[in-house]
Protein backbone atom coordinates (compact mmCIF):
# COMPACT_ATOMS: atom_id res chain seq x y z
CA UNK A 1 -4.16 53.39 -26.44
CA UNK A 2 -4.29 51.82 -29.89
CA UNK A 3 -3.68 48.28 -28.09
CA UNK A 4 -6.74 48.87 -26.12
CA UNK A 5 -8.84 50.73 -28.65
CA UNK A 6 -8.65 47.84 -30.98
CA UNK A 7 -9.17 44.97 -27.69
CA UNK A 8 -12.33 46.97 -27.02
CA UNK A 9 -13.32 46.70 -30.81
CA UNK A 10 -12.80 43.47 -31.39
CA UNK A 11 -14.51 42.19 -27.98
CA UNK A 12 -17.99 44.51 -28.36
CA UNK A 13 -18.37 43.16 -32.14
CA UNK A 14 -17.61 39.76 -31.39
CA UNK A 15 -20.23 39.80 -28.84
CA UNK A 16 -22.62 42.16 -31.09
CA UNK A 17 -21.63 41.58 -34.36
CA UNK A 18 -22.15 43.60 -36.80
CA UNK A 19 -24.00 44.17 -40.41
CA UNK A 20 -22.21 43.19 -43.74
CA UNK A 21 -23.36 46.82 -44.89
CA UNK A 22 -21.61 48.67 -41.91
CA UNK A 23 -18.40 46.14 -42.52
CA UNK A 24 -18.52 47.47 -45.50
CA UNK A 25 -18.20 51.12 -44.43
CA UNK A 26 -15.83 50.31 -41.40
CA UNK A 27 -13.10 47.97 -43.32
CA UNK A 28 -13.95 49.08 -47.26
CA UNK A 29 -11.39 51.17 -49.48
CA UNK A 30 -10.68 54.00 -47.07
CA UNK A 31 -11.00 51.75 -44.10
CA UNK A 32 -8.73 49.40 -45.21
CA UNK A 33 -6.11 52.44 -45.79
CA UNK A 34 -6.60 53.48 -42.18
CA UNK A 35 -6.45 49.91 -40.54
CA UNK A 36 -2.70 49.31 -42.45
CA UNK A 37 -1.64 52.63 -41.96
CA UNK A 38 0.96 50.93 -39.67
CA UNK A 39 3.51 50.84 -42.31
CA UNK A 40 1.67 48.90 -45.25
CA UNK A 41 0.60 51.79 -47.16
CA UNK A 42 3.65 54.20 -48.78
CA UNK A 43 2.89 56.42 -51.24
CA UNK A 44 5.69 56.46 -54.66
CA UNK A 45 8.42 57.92 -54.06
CA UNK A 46 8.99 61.65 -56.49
CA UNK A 47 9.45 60.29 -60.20
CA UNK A 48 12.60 59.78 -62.20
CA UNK A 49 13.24 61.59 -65.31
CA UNK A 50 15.56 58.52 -66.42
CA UNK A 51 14.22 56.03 -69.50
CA UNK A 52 14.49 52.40 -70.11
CA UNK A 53 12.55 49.76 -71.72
CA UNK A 54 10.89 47.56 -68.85
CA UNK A 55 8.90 44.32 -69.57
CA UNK A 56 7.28 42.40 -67.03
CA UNK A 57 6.43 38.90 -67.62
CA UNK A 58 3.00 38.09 -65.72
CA UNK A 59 -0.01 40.66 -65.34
CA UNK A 60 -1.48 39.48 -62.06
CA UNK A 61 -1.08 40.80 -58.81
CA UNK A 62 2.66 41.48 -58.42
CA UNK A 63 2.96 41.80 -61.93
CA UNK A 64 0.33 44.82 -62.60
CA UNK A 65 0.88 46.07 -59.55
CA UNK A 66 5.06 46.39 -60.34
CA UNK A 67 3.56 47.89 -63.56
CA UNK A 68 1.60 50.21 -61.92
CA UNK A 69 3.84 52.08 -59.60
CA UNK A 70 6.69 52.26 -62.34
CA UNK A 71 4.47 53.92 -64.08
CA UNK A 72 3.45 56.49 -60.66
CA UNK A 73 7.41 56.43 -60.60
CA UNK A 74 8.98 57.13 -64.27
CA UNK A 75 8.38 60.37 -66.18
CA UNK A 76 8.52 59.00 -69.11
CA UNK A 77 7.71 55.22 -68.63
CA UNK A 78 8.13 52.52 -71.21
CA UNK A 79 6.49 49.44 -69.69
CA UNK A 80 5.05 46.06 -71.35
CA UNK A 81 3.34 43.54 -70.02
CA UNK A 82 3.12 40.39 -71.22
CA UNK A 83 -0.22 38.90 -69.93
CA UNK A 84 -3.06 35.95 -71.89
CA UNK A 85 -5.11 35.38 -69.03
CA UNK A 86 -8.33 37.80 -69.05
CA UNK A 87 -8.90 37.20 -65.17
CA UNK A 88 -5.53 37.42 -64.40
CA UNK A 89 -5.89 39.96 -61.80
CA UNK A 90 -8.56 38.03 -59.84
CA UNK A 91 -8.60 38.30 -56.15
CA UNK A 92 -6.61 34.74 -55.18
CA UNK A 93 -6.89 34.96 -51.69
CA UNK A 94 -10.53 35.19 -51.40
CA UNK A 95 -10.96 31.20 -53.30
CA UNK A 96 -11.17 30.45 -49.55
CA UNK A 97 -14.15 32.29 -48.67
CA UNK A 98 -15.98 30.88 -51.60
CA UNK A 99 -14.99 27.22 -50.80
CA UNK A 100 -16.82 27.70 -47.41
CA UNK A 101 -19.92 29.31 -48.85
CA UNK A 102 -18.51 33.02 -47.26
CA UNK A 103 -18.14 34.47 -50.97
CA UNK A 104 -19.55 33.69 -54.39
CA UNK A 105 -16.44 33.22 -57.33
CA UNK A 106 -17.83 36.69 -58.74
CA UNK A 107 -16.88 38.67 -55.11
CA UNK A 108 -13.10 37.13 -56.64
CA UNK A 109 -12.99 37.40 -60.29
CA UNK A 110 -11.76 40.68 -61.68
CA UNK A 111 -11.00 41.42 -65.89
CA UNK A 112 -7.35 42.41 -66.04
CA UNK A 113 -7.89 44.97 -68.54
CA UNK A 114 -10.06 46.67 -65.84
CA UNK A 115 -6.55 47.41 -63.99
CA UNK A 116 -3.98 48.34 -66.57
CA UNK A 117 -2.36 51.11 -65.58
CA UNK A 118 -2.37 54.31 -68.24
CA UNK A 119 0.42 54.41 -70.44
CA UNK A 120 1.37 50.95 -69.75
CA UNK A 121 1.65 48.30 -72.71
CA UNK A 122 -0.37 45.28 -72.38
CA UNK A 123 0.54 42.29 -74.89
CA UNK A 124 -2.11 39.37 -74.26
CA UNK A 125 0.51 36.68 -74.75
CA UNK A 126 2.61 34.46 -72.80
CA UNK A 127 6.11 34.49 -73.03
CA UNK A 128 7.80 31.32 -74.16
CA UNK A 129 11.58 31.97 -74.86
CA UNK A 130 14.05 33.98 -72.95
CA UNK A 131 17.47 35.18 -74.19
CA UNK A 132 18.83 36.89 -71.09
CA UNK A 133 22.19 37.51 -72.79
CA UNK A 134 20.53 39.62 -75.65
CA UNK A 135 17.65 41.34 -73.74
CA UNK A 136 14.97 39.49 -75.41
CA UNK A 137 11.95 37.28 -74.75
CA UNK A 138 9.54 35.65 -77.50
CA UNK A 139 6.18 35.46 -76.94
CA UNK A 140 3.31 32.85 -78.21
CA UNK A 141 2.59 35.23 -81.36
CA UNK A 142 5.53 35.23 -82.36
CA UNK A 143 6.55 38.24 -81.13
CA UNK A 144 10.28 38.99 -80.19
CA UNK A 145 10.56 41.83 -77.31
CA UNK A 146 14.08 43.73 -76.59
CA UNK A 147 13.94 45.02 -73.33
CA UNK A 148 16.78 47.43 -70.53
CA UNK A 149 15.17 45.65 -67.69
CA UNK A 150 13.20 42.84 -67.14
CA UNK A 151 11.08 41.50 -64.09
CA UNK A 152 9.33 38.19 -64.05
CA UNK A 153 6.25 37.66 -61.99
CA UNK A 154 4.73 34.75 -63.66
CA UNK A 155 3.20 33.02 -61.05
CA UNK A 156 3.00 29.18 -60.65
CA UNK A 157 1.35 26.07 -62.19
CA UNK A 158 -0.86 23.76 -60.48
CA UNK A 159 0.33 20.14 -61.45
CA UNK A 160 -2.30 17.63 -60.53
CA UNK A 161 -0.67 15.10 -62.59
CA UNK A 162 1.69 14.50 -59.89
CA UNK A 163 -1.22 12.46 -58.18
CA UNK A 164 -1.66 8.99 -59.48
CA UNK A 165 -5.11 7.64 -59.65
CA UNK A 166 -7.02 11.11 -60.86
CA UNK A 167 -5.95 10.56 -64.44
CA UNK A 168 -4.83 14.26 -65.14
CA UNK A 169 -2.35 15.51 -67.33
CA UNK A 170 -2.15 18.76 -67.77
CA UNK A 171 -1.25 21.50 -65.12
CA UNK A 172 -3.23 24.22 -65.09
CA UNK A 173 -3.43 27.93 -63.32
CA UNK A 174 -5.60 29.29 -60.88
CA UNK A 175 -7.81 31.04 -63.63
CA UNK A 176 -8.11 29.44 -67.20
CA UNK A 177 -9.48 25.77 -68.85
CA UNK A 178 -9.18 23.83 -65.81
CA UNK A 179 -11.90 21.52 -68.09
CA UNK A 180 -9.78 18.45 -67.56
CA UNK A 181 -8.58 19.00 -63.90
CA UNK A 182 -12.72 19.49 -63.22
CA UNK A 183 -13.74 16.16 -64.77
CA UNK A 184 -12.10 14.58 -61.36
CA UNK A 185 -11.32 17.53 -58.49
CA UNK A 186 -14.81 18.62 -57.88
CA UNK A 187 -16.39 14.64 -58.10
CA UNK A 188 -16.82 12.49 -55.50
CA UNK A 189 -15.86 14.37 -52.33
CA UNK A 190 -12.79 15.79 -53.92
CA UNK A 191 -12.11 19.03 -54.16
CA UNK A 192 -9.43 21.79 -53.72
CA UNK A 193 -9.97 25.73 -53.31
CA UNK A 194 -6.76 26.22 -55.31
CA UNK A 195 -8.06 26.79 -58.99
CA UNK A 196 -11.33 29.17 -59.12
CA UNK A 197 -13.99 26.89 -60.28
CA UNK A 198 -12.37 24.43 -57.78
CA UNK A 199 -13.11 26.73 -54.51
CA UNK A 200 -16.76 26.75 -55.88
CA UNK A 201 -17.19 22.96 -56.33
CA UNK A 202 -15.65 22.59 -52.98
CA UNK A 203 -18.60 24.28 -51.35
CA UNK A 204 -20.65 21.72 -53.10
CA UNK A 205 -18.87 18.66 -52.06
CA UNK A 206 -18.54 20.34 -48.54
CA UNK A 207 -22.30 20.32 -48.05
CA UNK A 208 -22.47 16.97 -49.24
CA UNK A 209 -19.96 16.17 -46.72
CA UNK A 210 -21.93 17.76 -44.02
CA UNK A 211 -25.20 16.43 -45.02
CA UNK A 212 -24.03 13.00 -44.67
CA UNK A 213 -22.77 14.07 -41.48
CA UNK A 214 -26.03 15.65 -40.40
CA UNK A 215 -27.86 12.16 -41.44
CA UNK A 216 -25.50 10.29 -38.40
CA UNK A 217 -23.40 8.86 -41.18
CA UNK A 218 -19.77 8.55 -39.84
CA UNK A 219 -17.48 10.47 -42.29
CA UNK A 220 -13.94 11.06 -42.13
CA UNK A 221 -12.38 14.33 -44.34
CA UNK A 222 -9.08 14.49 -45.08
CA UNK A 223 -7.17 17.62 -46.00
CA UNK A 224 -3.19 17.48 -47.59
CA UNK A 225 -0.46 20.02 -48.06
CA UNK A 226 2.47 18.86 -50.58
CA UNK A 227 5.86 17.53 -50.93
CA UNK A 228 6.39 21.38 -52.82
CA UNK A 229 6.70 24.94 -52.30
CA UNK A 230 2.69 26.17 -52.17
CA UNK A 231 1.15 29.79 -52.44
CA UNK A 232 -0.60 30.99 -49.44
CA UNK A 233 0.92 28.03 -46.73
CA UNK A 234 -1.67 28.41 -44.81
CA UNK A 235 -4.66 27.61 -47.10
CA UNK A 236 -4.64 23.92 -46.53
CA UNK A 237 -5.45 24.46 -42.88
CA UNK A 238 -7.94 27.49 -43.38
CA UNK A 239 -10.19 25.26 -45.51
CA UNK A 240 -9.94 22.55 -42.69
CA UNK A 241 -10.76 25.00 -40.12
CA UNK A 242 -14.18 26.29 -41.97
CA UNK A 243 -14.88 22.77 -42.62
CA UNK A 244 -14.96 22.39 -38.68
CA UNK A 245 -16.58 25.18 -38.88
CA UNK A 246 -19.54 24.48 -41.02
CA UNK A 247 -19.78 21.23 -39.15
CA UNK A 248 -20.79 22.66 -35.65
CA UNK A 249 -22.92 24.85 -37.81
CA UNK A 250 -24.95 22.19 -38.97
CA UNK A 251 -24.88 20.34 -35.17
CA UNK A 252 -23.28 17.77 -37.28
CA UNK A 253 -19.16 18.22 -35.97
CA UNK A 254 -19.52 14.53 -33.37
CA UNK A 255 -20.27 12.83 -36.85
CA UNK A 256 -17.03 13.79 -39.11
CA UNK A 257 -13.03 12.74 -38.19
CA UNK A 258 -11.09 15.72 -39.60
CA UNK A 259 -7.64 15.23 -40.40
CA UNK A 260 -4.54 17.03 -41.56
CA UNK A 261 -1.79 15.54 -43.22
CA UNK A 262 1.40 17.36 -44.47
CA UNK A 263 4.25 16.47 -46.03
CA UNK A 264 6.33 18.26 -43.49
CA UNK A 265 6.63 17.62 -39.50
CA UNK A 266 5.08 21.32 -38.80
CA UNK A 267 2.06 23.47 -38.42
CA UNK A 268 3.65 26.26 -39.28
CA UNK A 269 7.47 27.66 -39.56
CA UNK A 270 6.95 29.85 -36.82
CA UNK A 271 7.01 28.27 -33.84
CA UNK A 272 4.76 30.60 -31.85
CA UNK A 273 2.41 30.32 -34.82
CA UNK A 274 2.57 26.56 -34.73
CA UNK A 275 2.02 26.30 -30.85
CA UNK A 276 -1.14 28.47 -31.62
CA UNK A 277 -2.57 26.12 -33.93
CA UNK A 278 -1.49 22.79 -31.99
CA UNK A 279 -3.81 23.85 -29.09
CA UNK A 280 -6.25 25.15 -31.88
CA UNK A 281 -6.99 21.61 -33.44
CA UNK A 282 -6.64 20.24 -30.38
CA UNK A 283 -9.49 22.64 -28.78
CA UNK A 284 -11.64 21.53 -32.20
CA UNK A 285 -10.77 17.93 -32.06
CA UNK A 286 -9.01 17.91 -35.42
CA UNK A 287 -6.15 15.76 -35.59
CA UNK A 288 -2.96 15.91 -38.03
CA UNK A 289 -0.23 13.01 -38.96
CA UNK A 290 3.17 14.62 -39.94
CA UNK A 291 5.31 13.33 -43.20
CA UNK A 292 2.18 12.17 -45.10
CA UNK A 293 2.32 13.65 -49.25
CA UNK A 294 -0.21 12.70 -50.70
CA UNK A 295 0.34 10.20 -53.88
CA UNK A 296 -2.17 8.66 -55.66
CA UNK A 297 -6.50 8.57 -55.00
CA UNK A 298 -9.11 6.27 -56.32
CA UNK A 299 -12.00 8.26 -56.66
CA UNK A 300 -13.95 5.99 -56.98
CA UNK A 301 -13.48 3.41 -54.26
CA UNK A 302 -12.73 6.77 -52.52
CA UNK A 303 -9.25 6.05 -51.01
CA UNK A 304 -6.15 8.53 -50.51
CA UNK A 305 -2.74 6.91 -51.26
CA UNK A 306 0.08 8.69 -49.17
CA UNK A 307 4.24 8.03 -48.64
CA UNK A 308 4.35 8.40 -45.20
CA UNK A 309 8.36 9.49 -44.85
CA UNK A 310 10.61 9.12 -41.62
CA UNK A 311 14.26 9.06 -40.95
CA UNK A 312 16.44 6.43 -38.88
CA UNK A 313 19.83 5.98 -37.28
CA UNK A 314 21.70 3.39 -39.59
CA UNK A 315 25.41 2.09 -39.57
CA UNK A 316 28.36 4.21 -37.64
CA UNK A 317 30.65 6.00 -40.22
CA UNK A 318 34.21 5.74 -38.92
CA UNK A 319 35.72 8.91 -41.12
CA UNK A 320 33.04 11.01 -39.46
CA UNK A 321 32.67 9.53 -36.04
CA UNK A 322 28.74 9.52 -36.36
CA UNK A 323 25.89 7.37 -37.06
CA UNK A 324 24.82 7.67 -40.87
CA UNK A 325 20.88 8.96 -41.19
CA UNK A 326 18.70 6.53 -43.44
CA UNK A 327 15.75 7.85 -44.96
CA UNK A 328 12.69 5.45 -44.91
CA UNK A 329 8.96 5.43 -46.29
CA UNK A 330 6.21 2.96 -46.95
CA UNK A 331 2.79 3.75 -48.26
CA UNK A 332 -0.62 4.14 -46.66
CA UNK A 333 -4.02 4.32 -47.79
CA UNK A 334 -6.64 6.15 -45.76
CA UNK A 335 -10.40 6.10 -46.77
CA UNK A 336 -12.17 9.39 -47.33
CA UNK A 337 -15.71 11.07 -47.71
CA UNK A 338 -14.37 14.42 -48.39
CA UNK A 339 -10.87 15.14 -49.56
CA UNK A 340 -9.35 18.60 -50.13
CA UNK A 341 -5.86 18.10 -52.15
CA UNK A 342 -3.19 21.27 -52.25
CA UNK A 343 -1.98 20.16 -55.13
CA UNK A 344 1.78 19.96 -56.11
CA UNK A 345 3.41 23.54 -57.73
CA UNK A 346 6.09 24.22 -59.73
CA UNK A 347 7.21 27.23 -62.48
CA UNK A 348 5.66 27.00 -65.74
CA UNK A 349 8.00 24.96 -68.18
CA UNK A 350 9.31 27.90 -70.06
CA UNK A 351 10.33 29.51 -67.12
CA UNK A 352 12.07 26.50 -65.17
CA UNK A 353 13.56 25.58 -68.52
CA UNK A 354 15.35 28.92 -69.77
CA UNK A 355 18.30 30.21 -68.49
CA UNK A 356 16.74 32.60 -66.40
CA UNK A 357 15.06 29.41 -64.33
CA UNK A 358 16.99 27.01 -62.05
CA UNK A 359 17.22 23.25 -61.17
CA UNK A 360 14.03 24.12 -59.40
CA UNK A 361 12.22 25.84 -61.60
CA UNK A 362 11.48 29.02 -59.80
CA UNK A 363 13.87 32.12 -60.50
CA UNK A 364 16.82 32.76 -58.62
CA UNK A 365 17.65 35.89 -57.10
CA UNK A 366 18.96 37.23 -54.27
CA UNK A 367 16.53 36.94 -51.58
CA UNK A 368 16.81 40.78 -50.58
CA UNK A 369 16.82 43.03 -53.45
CA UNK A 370 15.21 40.36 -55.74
CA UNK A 371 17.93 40.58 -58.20
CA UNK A 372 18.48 37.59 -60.27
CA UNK A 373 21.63 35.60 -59.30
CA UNK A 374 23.31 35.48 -62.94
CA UNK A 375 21.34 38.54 -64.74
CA UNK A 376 22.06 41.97 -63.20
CA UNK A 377 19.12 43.51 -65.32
CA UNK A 378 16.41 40.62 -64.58
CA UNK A 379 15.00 41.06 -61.28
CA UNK A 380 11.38 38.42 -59.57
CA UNK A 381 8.85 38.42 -57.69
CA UNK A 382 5.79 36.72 -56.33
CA UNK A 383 5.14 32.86 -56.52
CA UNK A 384 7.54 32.74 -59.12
CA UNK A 385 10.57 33.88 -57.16
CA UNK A 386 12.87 31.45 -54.99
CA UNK A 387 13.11 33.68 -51.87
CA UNK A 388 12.80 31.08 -48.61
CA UNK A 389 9.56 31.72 -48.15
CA UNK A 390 7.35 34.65 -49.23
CA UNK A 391 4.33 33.10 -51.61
CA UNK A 392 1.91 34.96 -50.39
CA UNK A 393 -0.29 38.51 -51.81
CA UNK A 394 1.20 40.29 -48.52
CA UNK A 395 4.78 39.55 -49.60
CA UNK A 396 4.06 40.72 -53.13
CA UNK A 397 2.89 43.67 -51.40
CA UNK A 398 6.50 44.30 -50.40
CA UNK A 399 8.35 43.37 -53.17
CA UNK A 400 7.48 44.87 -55.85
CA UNK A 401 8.27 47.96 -53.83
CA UNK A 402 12.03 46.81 -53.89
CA UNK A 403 12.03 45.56 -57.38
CA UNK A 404 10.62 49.22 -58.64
CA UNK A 405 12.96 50.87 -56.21
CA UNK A 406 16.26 49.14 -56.81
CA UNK A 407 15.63 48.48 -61.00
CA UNK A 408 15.17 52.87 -61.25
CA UNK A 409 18.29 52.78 -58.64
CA UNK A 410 20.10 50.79 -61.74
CA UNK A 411 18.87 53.46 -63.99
CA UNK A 412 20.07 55.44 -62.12
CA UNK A 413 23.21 54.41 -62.14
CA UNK A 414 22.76 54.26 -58.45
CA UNK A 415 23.53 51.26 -55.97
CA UNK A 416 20.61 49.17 -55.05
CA UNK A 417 20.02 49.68 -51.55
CA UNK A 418 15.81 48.85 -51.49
CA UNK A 419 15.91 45.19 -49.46
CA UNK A 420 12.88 42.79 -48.86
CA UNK A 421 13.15 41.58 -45.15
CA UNK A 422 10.97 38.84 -45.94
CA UNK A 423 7.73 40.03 -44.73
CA UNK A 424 4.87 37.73 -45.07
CA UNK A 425 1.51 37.52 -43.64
CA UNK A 426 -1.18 35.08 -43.66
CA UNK A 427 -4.73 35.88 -42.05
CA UNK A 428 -4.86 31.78 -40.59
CA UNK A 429 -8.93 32.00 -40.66
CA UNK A 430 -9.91 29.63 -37.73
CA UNK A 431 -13.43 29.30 -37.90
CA UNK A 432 -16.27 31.62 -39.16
CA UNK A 433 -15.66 34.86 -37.60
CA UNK A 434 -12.11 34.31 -36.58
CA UNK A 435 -8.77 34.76 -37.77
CA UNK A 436 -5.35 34.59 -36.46
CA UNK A 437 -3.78 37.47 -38.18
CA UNK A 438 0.37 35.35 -38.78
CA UNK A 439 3.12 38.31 -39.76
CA UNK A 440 6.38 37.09 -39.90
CA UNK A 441 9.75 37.84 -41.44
CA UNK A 442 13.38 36.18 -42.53
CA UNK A 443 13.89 35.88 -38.54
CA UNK A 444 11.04 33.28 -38.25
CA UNK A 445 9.95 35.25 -34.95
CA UNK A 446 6.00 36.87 -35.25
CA UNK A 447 6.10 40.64 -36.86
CA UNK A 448 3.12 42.32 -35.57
CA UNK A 449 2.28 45.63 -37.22
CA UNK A 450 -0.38 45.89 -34.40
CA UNK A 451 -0.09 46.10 -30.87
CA UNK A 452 -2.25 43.11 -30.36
CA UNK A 453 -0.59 39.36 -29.03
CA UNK A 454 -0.75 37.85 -32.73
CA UNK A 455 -1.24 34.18 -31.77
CA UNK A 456 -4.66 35.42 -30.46
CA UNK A 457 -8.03 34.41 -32.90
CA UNK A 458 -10.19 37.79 -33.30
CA UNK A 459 -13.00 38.60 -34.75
CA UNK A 460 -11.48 41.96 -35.54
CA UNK A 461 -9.21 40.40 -38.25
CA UNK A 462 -12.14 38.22 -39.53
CA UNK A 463 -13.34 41.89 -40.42
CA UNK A 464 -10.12 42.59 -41.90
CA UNK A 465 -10.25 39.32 -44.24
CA UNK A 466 -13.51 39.41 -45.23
CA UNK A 467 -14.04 43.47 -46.12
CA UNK A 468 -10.74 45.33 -45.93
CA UNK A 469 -7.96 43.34 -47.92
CA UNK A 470 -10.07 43.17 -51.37
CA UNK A 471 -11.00 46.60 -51.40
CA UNK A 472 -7.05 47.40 -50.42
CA UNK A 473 -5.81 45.00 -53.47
CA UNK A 474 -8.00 46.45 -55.62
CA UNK A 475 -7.46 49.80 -54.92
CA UNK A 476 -3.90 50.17 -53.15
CA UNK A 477 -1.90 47.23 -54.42
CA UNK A 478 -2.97 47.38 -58.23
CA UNK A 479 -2.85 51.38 -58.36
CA UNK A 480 0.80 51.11 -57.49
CA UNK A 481 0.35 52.71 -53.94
CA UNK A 482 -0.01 50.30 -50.75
């Protein structure tokens, strides 16, 4: 009955639509509550009486959020958070919207001292030396902090240096002085929707992009996803998909090329999700090149530089009875109007280089319970945690679950039995008014927490995107409770 209920829904307001004020109503804070009442939303479990000092290293989503429900959890909690950024709890996920014109950056910016939780500490500094085997972390005043427990949801660094040709040094984050990065992403026809000011300028250089189009100039846009782990995997091809999107819009679509071109030799891990969104951008005429990462761009002359990557059978290897596999790459240049770079990621420095970091950068913990490999008492989450995949809000929705679970288990002096099964989702948007709602685990096989074929564009989780999972951040995720 639900299966058809929600067939029925989606097919009478696809074909009626439906006003942004009855949206609203339908998909806001309570309606969000009732539409992921499938499993997503789990109330705290009955407090502990037990005590321990419990710092948490990053105060945006997963971090506050972590903060928050120890806090719904502990009798007596003693919680810091150690946290510069005033926007720090901004709404990521919706940078998308505003790079398509959907959403204005004020529907995403939120002040993180709007959603500390009571009791909790909040230290507006950054922490910038860890001592693991003495329970300690500095901070950027100077500050030394002794902590029981410690959990690390830092986040990631965008590193646009990585590109040759744009003449930027610096990484930055998503929110914060992106004043150098801007100079050059945002110029031009370049743009990116990862940094906040960056989804904004993208509309601009969109429209450009589609005005030129719209003139019967022939324009080619070309769209890139890294040689790195990314937040939100997906992202890269959403942005592509509105740009479509705002193309047939204008009657302007037989004017533009649109291509994709990822470092990797997928669409998507999944392989019923990538089947889905073969025959997508095939249906939409958008066409993708495998092993491209993108290296170096000339603004001005307007030209992409990418190592296009490929492996061949060299000599036979006696001792192993098999031919020896020899990597190979050469680079190409492609000519853009409108480029959208996902820029290279990576842990912030002080992270990657303490001894609660790895050869990688990210922090390294057991994939389940979130544990860190070498530190019983130091447990991850979010973008900063290497987990196989999992950089996504919805998998921070998870986790921090298990994190708050299993470190009050160790206070407990109690086994830690809370696992992450890898959950992630990521609401592919396809166009405007459609998304492909992708929920998938550690098995790599589609999740579904509704009865609905998931490979399947609907409007009904367009509705979902656009009105429910703010208002279910905002008020589930950073209370402590969805």
């Amino acid at each position: 009955m639900l299966k058809e209920g929600m067939e029925l829904i989606d097919a009478h307001f696809k074909d009626e639509g439906i006003s942004r004020r009855d949206a609203i109503k339908m998909f806001g804070a309570s309606g969000a509550a009732m539409l992921m009442a499938s499993g997503a939303t789990t109330e705290a479990k009955a407090s502990s009486a037990v005590k321990a000092k419990i710092l948490i290293v990053g105060g945006g989503l997963a971090g506050m959020s972590t903060a928050a429900r120890f806090a719904n959890s502990l009798d007596n909690p003693d919680i810091t958070v150690l946290e510069p950024a005033e926007h720090s709890t901004s709404y990521q996920p919706g940078q998308t919207l505003v790079g398509a014109g959907v959403w204005k950056n004020e529907d995403t910016q939120y002040n993180r001292d709007d959603f500390v939780p009571e009791g909790v500490t909040l230290i507006k500094e950054k922490a910038v030396e860890f001592d693991p085997d003495n329970n300690t972390v500095k901070t950027s005043g100077g500050k030394t902090l002794k902590y029981d427990y410690l959990v690390i949801a830092a986040g990631l660094k965008l590193d646009f240096s990585k590109i040759e040709g744009l003449g930027i040094t610096e990484s930055i984050t998503s929110r914060g002085d992106d004043s150098a990065v801007r100079k050059v992403i945002g110029q031009n026809g370049i743009a990116s929707i990862y940094f906040a000011n960056g989804a904004t300028d993208t509309w601009t250089q969109m429209q450009k992009f589609i005005a030129d189009a719209k003139s019967g100039k022939k324009v080619k846009g070309l769209f890139t996803h890294p040689n790195t782990p990314i937040k939100c995997g997906g992202a890269p091809k959403k942005i592509m998909y509105l740009t479509d999107a705002r193309l047939r819009e204008a009657g302007a679509r037989e004017n533009a090329e649109l291509m994709f071109l990822p470092n990797g030799s997928k669409m998507f891990g999944v392989k019923e999700y990538h089947d889905a969104i073969v025959n997508q951008f095939e249906a939409r005429d958008m066409k993708w090149n495998y092993r491209h990462n993108l290296v170096g761009v000339d603004p001005i002359k307007k030209v992409a530089t990418f190592s296009r990557h490929w492996k061949e059978k060299g000599d036979w290897d006696e001792d192993l009875e098999e031919y020896s596999i020899v990597p190979r790459s050469e680079k190409v240049e492609k000519e853009f109007d409108f480029l959208h770079i996902t820029p290279p990621m990576r842990a912030a420095e002080e992270i990657a280089n303490s001894p609660v970091g790895s050869s990688k950068g990210w922090v390294p913990v057991n994939k389940e319970t979130l544990q860190h490999v070498k530190f019983p008492n130091v447990f991850a989450l979010g973008d900063i945690a290497a987990v196989p995949m999992g950089k996504t809000g919805g998998s921070a929705r998870k986790q921090y679950k298990v994190v708050v679970e299993n470190v009050i288990s160790m206070m407990e002096g109690k086994e830690l039995v809370s696992k992450y099964a890898g959950y992630t989702v990521c609401p592919l948007i396809t166009s405007i008014g459609t998304v492909m709602l992708a929920e998938f685990n550690w098995t790599k096989k589609p999740t579904p927490s509704f009865p609905l074929d998931p490979t399947q564009e609907r409007w009904i989780w367009w509705l979902l995107k656009v009105y429910a999972l703010k208002p279910m951040t905002q008020y589930g995720m950073l209370s402590g409770r969805a």
